[in-house]
Every structure is written in structure tokens, then in C-alpha cells.
PDB file of N, CA and C in Angstrom:
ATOM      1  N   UNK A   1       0.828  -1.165   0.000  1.00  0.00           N
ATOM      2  CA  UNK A   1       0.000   0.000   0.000  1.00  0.00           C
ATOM      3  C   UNK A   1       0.880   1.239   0.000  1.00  0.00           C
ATOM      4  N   UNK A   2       0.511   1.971  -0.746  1.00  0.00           N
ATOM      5  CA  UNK A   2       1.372   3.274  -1.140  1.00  0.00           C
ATOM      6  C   UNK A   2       0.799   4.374   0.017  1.00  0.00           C
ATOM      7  N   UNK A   3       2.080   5.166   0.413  1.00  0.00           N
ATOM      8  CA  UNK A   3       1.839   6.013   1.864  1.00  0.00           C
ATOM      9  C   UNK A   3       1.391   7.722   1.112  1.00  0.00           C
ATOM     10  N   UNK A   4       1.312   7.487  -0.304  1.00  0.00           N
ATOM     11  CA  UNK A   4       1.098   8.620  -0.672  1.00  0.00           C
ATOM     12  C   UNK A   4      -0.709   8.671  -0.519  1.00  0.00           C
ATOM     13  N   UNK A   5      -1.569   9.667  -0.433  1.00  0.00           N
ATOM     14  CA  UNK A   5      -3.031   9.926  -0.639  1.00  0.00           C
ATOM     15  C   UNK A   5      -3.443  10.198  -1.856  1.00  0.00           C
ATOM     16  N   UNK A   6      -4.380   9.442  -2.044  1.00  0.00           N
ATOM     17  CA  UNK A   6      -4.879   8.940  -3.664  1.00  0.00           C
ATOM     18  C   UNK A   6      -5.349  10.659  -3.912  1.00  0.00           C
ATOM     19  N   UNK A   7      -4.669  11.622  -4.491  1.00  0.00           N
ATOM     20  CA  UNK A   7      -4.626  12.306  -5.572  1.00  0.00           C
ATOM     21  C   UNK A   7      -6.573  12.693  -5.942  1.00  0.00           C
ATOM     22  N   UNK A   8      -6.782  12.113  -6.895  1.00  0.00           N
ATOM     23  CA  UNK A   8      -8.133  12.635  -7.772  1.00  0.00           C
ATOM     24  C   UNK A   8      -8.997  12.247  -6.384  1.00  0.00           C
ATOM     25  N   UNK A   9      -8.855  11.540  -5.370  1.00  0.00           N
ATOM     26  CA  UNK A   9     -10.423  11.563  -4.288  1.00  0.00           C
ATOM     27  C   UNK A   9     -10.120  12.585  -3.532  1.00  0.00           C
ATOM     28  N   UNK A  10      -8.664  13.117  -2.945  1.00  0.00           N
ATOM     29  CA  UNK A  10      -8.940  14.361  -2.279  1.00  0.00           C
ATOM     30  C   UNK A  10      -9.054  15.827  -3.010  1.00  0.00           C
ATOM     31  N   UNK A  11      -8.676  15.902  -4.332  1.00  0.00           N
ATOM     32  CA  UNK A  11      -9.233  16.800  -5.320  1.00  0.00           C
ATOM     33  C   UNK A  11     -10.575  16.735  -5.487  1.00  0.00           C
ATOM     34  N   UNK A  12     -11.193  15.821  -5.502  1.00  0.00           N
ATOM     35  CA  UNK A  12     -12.631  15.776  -6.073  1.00  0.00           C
ATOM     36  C   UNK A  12     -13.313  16.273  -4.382  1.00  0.00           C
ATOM     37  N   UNK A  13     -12.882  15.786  -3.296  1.00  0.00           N
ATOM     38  CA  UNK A  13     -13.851  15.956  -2.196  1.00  0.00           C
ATOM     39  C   UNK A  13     -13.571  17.699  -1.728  1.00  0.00           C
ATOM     40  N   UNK A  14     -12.415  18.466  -2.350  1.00  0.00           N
ATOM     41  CA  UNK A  14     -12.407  19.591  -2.406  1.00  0.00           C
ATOM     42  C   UNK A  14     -13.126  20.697  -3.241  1.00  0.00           C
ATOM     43  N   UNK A  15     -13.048  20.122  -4.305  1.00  0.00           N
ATOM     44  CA  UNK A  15     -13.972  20.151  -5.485  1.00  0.00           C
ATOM     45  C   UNK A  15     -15.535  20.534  -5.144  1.00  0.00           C
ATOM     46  N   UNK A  16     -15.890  19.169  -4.803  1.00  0.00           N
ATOM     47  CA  UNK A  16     -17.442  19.060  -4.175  1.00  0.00           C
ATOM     48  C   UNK A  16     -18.017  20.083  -3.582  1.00  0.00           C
ATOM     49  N   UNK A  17     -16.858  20.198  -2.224  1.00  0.00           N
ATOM     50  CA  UNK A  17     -17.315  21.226  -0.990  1.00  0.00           C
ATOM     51  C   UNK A  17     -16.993  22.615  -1.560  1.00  0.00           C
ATOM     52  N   UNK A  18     -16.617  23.156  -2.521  1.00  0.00           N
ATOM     53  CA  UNK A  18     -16.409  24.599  -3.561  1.00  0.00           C
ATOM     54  C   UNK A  18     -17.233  24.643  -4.111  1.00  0.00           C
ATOM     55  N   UNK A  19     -18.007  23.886  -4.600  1.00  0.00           N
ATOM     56  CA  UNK A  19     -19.288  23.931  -5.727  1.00  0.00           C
ATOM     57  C   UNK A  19     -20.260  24.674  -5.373  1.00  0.00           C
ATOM     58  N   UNK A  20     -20.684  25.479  -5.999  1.00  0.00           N
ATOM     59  CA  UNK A  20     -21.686  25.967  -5.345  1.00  0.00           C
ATOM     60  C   UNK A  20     -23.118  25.401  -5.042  1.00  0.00           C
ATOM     61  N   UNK A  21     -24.262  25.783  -4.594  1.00  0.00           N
ATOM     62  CA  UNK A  21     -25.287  24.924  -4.390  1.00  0.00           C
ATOM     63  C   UNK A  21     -26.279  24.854  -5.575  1.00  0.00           C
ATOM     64  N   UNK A  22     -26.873  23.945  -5.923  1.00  0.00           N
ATOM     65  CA  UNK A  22     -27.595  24.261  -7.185  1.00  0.00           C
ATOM     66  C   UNK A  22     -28.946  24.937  -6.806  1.00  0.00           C
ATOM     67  N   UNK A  23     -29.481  25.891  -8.226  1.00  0.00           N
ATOM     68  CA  UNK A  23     -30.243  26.514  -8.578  1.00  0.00           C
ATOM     69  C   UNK A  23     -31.133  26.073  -7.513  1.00  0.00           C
ATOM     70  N   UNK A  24     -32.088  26.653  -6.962  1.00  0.00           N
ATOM     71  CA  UNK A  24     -33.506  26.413  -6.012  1.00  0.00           C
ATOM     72  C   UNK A  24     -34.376  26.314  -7.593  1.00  0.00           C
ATOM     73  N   UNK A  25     -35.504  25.752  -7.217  1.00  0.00           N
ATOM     74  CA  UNK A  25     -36.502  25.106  -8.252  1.00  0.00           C
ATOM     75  C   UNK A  25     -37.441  26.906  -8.140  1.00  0.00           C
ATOM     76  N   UNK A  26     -37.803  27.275  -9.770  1.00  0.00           N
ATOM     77  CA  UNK A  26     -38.521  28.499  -9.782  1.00  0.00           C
ATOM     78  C   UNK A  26     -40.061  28.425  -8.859  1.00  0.00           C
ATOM     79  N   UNK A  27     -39.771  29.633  -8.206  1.00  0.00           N
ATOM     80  CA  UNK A  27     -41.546  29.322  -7.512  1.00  0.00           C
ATOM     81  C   UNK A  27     -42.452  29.653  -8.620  1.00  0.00           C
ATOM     82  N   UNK A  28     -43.595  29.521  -8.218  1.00  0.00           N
ATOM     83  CA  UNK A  28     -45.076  29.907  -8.522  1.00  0.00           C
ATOM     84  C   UNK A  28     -44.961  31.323  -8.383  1.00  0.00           C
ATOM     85  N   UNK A  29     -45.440  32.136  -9.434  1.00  0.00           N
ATOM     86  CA  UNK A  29     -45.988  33.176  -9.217  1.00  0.00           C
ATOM     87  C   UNK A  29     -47.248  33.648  -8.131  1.00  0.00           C
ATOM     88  N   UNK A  30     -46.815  34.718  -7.257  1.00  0.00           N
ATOM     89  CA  UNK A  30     -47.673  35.183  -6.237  1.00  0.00           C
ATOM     90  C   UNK A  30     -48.955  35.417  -7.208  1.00  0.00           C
ATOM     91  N   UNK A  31     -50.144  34.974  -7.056  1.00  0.00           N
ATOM     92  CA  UNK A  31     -51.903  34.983  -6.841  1.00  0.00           C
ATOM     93  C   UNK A  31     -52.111  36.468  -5.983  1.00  0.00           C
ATOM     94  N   UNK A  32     -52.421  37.662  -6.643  1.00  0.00           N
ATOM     95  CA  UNK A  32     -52.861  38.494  -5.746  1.00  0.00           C
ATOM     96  C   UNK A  32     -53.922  38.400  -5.122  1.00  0.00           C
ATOM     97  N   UNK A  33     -54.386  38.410  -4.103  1.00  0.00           N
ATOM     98  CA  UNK A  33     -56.026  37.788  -3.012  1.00  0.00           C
ATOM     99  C   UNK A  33     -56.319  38.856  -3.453  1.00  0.00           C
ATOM    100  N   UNK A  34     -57.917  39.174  -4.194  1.00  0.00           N
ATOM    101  CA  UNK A  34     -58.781  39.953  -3.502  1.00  0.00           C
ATOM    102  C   UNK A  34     -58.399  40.647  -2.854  1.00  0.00           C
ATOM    103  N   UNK A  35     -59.054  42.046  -3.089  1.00  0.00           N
ATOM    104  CA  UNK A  35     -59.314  43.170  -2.119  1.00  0.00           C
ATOM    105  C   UNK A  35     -60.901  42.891  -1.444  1.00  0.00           C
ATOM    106  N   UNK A  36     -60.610  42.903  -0.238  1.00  0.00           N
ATOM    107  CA  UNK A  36     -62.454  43.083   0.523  1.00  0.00           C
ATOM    108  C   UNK A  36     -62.766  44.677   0.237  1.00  0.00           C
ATOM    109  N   UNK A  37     -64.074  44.577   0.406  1.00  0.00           N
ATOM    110  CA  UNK A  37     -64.635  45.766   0.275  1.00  0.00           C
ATOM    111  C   UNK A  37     -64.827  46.253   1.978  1.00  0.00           C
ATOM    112  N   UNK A  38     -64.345  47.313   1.685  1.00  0.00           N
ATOM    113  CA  UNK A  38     -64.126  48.470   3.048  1.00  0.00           C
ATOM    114  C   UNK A  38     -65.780  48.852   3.600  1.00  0.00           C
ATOM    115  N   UNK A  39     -65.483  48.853   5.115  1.00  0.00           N
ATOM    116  CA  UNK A  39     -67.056  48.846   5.845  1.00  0.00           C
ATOM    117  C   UNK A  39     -67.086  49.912   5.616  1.00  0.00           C
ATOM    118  N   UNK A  40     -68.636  49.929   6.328  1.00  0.00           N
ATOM    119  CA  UNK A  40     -68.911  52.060   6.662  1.00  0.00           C
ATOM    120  C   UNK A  40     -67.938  52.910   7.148  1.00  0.00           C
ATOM    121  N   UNK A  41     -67.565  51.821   8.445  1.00  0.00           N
ATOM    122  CA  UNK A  41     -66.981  52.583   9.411  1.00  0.00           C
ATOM    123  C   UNK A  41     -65.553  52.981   9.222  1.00  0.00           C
ATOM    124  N   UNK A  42     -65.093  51.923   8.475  1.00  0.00           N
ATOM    125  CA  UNK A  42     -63.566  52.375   7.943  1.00  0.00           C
ATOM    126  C   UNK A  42     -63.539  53.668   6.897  1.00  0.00           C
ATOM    127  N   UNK A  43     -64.748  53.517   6.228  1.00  0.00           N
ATOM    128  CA  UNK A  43     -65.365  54.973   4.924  1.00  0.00           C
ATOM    129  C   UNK A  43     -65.030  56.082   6.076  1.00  0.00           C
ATOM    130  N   UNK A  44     -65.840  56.067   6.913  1.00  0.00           N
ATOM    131  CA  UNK A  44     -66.333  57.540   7.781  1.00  0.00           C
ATOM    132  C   UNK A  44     -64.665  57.860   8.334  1.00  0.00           C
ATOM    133  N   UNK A  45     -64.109  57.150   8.830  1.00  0.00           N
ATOM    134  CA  UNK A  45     -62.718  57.288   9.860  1.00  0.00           C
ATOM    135  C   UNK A  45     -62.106  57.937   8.706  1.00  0.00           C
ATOM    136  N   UNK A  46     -61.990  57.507   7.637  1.00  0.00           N
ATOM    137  CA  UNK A  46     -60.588  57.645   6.054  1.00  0.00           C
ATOM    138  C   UNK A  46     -60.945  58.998   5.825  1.00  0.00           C
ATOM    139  N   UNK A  47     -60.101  60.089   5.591  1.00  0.00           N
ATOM    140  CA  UNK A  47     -60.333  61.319   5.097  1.00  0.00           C
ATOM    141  C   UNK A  47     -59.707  61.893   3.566  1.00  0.00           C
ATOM    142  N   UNK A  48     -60.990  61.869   2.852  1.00  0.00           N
ATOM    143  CA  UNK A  48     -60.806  61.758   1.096  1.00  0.00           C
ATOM    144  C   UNK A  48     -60.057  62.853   1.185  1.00  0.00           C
ATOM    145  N   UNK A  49     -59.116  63.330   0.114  1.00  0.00           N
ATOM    146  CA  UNK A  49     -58.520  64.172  -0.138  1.00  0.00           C
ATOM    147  C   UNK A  49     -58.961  65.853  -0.251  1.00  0.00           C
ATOM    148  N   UNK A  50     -60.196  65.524  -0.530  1.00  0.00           N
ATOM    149  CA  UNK A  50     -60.709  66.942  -0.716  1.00  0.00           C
ATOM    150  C   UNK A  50     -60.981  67.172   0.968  1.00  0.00           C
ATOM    151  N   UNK A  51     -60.847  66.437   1.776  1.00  0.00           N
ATOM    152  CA  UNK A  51     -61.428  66.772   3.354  1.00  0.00           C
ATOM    153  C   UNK A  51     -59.627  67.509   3.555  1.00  0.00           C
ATOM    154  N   UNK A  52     -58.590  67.526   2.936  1.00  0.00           N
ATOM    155  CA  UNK A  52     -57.186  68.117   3.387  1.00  0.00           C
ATOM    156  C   UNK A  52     -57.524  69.794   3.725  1.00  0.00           C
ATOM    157  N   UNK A  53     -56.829  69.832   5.236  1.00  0.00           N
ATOM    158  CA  UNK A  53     -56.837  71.143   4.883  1.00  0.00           C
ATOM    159  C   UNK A  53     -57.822  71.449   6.027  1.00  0.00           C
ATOM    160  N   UNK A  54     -58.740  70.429   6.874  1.00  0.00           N
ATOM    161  CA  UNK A  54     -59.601  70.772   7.245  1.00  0.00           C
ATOM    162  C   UNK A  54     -59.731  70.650   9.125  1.00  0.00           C
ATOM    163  N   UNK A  55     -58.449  70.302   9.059  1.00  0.00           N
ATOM    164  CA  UNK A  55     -58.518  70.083  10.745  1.00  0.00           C
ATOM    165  C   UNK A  55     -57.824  71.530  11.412  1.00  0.00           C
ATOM    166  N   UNK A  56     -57.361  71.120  12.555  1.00  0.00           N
ATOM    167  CA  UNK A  56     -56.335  72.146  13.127  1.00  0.00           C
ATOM    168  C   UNK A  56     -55.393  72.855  13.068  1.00  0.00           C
ATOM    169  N   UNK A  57     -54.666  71.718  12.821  1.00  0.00           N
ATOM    170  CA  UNK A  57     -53.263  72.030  12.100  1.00  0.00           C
ATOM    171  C   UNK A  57     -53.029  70.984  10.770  1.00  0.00           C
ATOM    172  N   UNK A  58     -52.357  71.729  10.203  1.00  0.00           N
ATOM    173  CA  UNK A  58     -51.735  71.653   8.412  1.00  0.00           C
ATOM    174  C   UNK A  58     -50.474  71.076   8.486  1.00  0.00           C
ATOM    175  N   UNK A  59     -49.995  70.159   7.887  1.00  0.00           N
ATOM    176  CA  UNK A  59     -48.753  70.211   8.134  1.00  0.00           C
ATOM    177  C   UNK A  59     -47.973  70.953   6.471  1.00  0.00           C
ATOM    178  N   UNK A  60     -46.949  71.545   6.210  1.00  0.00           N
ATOM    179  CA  UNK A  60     -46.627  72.393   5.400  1.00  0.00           C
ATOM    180  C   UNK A  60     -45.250  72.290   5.259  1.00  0.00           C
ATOM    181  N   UNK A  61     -44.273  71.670   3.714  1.00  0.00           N
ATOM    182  CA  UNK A  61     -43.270  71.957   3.866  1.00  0.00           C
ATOM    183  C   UNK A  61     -42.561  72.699   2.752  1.00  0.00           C
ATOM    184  N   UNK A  62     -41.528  73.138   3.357  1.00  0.00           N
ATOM    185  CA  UNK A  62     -40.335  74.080   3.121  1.00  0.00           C
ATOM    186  C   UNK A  62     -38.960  73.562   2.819  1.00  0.00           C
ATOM    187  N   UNK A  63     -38.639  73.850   1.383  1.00  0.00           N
ATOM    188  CA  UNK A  63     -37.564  73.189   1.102  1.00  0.00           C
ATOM    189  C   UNK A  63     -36.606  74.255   0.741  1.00  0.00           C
ATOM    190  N   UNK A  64     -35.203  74.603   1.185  1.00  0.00           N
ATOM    191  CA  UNK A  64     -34.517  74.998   1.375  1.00  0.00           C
ATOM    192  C   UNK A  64     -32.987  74.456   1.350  1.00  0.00           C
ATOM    193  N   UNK A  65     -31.779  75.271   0.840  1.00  0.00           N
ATOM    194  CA  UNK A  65     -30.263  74.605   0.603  1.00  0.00           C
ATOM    195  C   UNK A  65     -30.170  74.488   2.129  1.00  0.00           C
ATOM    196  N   UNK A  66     -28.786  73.888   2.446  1.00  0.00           N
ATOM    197  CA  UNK A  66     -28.226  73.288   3.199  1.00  0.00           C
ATOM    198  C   UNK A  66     -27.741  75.190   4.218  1.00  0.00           C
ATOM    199  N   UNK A  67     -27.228  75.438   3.814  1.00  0.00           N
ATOM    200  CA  UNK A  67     -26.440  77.010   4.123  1.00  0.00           C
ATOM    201  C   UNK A  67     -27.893  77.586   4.620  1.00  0.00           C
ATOM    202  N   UNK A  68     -28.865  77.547   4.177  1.00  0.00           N
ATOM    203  CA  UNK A  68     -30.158  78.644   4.797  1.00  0.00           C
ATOM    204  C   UNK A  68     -30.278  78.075   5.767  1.00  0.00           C
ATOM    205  N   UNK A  69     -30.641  76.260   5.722  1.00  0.00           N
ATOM    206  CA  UNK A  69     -31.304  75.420   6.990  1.00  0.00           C
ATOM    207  C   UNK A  69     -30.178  75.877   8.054  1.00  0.00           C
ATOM    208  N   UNK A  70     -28.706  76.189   7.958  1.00  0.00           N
ATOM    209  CA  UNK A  70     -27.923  76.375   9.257  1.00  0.00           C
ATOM    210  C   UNK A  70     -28.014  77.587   9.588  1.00  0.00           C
ATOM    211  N   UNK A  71     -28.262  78.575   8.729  1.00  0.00           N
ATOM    212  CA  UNK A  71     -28.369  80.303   9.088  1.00  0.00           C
ATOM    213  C   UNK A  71     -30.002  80.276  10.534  1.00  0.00           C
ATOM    214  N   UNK A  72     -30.904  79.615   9.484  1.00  0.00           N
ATOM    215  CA  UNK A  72     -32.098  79.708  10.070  1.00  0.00           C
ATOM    216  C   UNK A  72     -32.246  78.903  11.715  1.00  0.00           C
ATOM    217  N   UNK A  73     -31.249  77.878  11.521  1.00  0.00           N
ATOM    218  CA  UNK A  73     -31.074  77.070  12.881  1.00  0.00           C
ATOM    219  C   UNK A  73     -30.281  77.816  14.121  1.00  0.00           C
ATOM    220  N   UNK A  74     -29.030  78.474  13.503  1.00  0.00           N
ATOM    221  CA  UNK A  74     -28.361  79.377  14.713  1.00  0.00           C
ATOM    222  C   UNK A  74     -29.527  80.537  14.882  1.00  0.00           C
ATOM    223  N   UNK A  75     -29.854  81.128  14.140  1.00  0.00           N
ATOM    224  CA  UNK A  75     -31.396  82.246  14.274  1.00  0.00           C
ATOM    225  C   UNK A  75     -32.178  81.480  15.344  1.00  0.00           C
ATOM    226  N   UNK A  76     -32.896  80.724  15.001  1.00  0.00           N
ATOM    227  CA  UNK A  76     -33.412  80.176  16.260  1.00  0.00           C
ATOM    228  C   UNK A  76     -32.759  79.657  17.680  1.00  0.00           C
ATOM    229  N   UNK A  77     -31.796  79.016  17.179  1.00  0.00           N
ATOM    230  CA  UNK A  77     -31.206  78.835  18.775  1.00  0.00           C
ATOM    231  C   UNK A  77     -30.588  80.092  19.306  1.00  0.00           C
ATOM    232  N   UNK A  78     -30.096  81.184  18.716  1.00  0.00           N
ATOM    233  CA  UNK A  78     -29.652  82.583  19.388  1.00  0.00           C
ATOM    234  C   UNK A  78     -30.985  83.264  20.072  1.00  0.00           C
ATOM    235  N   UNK A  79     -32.489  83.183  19.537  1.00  0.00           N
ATOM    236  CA  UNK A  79     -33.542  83.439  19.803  1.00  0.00           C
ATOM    237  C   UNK A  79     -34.270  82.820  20.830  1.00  0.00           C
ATOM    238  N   UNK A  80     -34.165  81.487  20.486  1.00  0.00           N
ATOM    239  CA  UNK A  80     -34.417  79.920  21.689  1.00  0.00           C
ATOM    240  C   UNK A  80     -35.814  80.065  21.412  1.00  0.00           C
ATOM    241  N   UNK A  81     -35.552  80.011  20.049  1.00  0.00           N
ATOM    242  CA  UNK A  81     -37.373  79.833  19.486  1.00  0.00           C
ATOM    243  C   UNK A  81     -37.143  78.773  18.674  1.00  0.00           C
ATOM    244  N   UNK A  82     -38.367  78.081  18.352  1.00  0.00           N
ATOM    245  CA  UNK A  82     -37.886  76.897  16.897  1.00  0.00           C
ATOM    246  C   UNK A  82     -37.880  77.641  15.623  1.00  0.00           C
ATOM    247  N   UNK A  83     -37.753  77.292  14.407  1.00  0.00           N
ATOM    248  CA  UNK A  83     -37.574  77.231  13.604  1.00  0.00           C
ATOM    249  C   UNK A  83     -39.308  77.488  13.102  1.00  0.00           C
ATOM    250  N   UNK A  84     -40.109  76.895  13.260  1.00  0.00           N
ATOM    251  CA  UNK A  84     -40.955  77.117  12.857  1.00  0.00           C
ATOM    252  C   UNK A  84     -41.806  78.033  13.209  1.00  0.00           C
ATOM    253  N   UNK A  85     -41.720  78.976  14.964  1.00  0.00           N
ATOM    254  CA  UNK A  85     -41.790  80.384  15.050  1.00  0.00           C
ATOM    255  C   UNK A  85     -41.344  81.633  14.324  1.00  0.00           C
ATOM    256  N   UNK A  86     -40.107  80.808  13.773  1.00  0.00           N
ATOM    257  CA  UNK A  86     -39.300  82.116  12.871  1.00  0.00           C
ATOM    258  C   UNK A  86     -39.817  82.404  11.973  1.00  0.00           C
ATOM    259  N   UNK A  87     -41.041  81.266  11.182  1.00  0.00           N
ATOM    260  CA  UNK A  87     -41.236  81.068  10.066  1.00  0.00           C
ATOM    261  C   UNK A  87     -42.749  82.040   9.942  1.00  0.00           C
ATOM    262  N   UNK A  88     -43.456  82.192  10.881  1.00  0.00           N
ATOM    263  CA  UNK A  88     -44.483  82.664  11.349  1.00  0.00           C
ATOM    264  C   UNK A  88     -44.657  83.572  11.951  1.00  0.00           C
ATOM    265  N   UNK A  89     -43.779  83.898  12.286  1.00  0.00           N
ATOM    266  CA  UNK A  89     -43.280  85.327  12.893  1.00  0.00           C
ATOM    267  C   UNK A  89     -42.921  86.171  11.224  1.00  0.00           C
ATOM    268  N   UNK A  90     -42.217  85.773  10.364  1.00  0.00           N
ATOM    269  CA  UNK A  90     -42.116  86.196   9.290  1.00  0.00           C
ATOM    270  C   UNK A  90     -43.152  86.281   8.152  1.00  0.00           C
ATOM    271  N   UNK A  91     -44.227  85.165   8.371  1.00  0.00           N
ATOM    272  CA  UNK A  91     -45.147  85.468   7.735  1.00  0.00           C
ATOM    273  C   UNK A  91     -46.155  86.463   8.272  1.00  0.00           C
ATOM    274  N   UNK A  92     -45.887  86.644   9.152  1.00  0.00           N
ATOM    275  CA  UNK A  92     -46.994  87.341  10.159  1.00  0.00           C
ATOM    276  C   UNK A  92     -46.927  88.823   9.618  1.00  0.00           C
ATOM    277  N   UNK A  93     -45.305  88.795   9.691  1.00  0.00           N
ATOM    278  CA  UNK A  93     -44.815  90.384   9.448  1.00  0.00           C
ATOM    279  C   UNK A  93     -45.044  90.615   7.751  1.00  0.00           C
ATOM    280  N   UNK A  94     -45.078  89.682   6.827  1.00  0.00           N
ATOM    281  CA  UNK A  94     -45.303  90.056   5.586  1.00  0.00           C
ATOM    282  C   UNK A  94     -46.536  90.009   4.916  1.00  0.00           C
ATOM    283  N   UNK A  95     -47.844  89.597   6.148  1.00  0.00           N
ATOM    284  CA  UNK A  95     -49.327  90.066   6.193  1.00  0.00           C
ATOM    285  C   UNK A  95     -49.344  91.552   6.342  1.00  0.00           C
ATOM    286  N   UNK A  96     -48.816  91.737   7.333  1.00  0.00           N
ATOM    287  CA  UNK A  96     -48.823  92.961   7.516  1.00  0.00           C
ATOM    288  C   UNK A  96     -48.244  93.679   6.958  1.00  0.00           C
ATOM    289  N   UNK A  97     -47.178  93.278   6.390  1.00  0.00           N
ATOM    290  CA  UNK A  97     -46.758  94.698   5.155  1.00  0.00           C
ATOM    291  C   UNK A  97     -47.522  94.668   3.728  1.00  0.00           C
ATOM    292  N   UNK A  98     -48.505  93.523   3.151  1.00  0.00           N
ATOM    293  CA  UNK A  98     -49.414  93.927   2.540  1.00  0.00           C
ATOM    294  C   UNK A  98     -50.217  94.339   2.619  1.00  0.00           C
ATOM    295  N   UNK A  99     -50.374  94.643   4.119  1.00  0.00           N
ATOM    296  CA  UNK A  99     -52.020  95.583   4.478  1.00  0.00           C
ATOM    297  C   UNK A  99     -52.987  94.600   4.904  1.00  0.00           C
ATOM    298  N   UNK A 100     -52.899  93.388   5.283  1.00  0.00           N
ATOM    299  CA  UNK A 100     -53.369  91.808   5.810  1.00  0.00           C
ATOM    300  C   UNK A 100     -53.207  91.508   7.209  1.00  0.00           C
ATOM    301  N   UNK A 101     -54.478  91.259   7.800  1.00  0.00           N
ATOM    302  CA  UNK A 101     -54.147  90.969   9.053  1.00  0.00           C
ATOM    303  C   UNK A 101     -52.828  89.863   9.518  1.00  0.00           C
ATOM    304  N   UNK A 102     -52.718  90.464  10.596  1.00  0.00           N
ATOM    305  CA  UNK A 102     -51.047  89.709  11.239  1.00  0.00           C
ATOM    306  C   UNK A 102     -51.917  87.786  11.407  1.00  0.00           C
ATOM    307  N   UNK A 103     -50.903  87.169  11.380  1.00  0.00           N
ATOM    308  CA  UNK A 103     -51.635  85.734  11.564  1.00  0.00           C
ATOM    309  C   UNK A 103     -51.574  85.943  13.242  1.00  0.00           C
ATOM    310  N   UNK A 104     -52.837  85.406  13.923  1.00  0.00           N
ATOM    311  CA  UNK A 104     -53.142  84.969  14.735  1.00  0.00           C
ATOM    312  C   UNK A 104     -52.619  84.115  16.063  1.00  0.00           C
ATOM    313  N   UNK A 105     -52.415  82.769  15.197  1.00  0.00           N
ATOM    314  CA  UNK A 105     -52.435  81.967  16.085  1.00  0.00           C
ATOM    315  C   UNK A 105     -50.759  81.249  16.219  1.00  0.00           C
TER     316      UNK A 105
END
């Protein structure tokens, strides 16, 4: 018996364990279920688009470079107001320089 190791079986069992794993079998295409039809009560809660606009508060945004958002941020923290006082405070003041009541609230 030869003290050398048979060559092509420890190549091949290296081989094997490198291989990658084969392909997974293609699924089935997803079946979209039905949509149920929505109760009353979920109707009444949902607020259609034309209802925007109609509660308390609005939410409203403002897009602005990078350099304004930090001018406007030290402004407020030198003030120790937010950001969004500044914003309203400024609109307030440019009601009033068209001759428009100051905003309110």
C-alpha cells in the first residue's frame, strides 16, 4: 500500500465542498387575493382628499439649501425659538406689510 493519498479523491472531495449549491426550483408566481370591500366605518374614519386642509393644524413643507437650513437654525437657537416660530413670525410680518391681518395663532 502506497503512503502517498490517492490524488483525484482528495481533489474531487475539495472540489465538491467549492461547488456551489444548485439553482432552487422556480416558484409559482404570487396569486394576488382579492381586495375586501371596506365597511362604513372604515369609509367615515378615512379622510378623502378633498377633506385636506380641514382640521387644526396643516402640516406644510419648506424646502430649502443646506447654508439657509444652518443660518435659520443658529437664528433660532440665538432666539431659543424653533424654527418654525421664525417662520411665522415672518409670515406674520409680511401680512402685515401687505395691508393683511397679522396671523393669529
Amino acid at each position: 500500500m502506497s503512503d502517498k493519498p490517492n490524488k483525484p479523491a482528495l481533489l474531487a472531495a475539495f472540489t465538491e465542498a467549492a461547488r456551489p449549491p444548485a439553482p432552487a426550483a422556480p416558484r409559482a408566481p404570487r396569486i394576488a387575493k382579492p381586495r375586501r370591500a371596506r365597511t362604513e366605518r372604515e369609509d367615515a374614519t378615512r379622510s378623502p382628499r378633498s377633506a385636506r386642509g380641514q382640521g387644526e393644524r396643516i402640516n406644510l413643507t419648506y424646502r430649502t439649501t443646506a447654508p439657509t437650513w444652518e443660518r435659520l437654525k443658529h437664528l433660532a437657537i440665538s432666539d431659543r425659538v424653533s424654527i418654525q416660530e421664525l417662520i411665522h413670525a415672518a409670515l406674520s410680518r409680511e401680512f402685515e406689510r401687505r395691508g393683511l391681518p397679522a396671523l393669529d395663532d
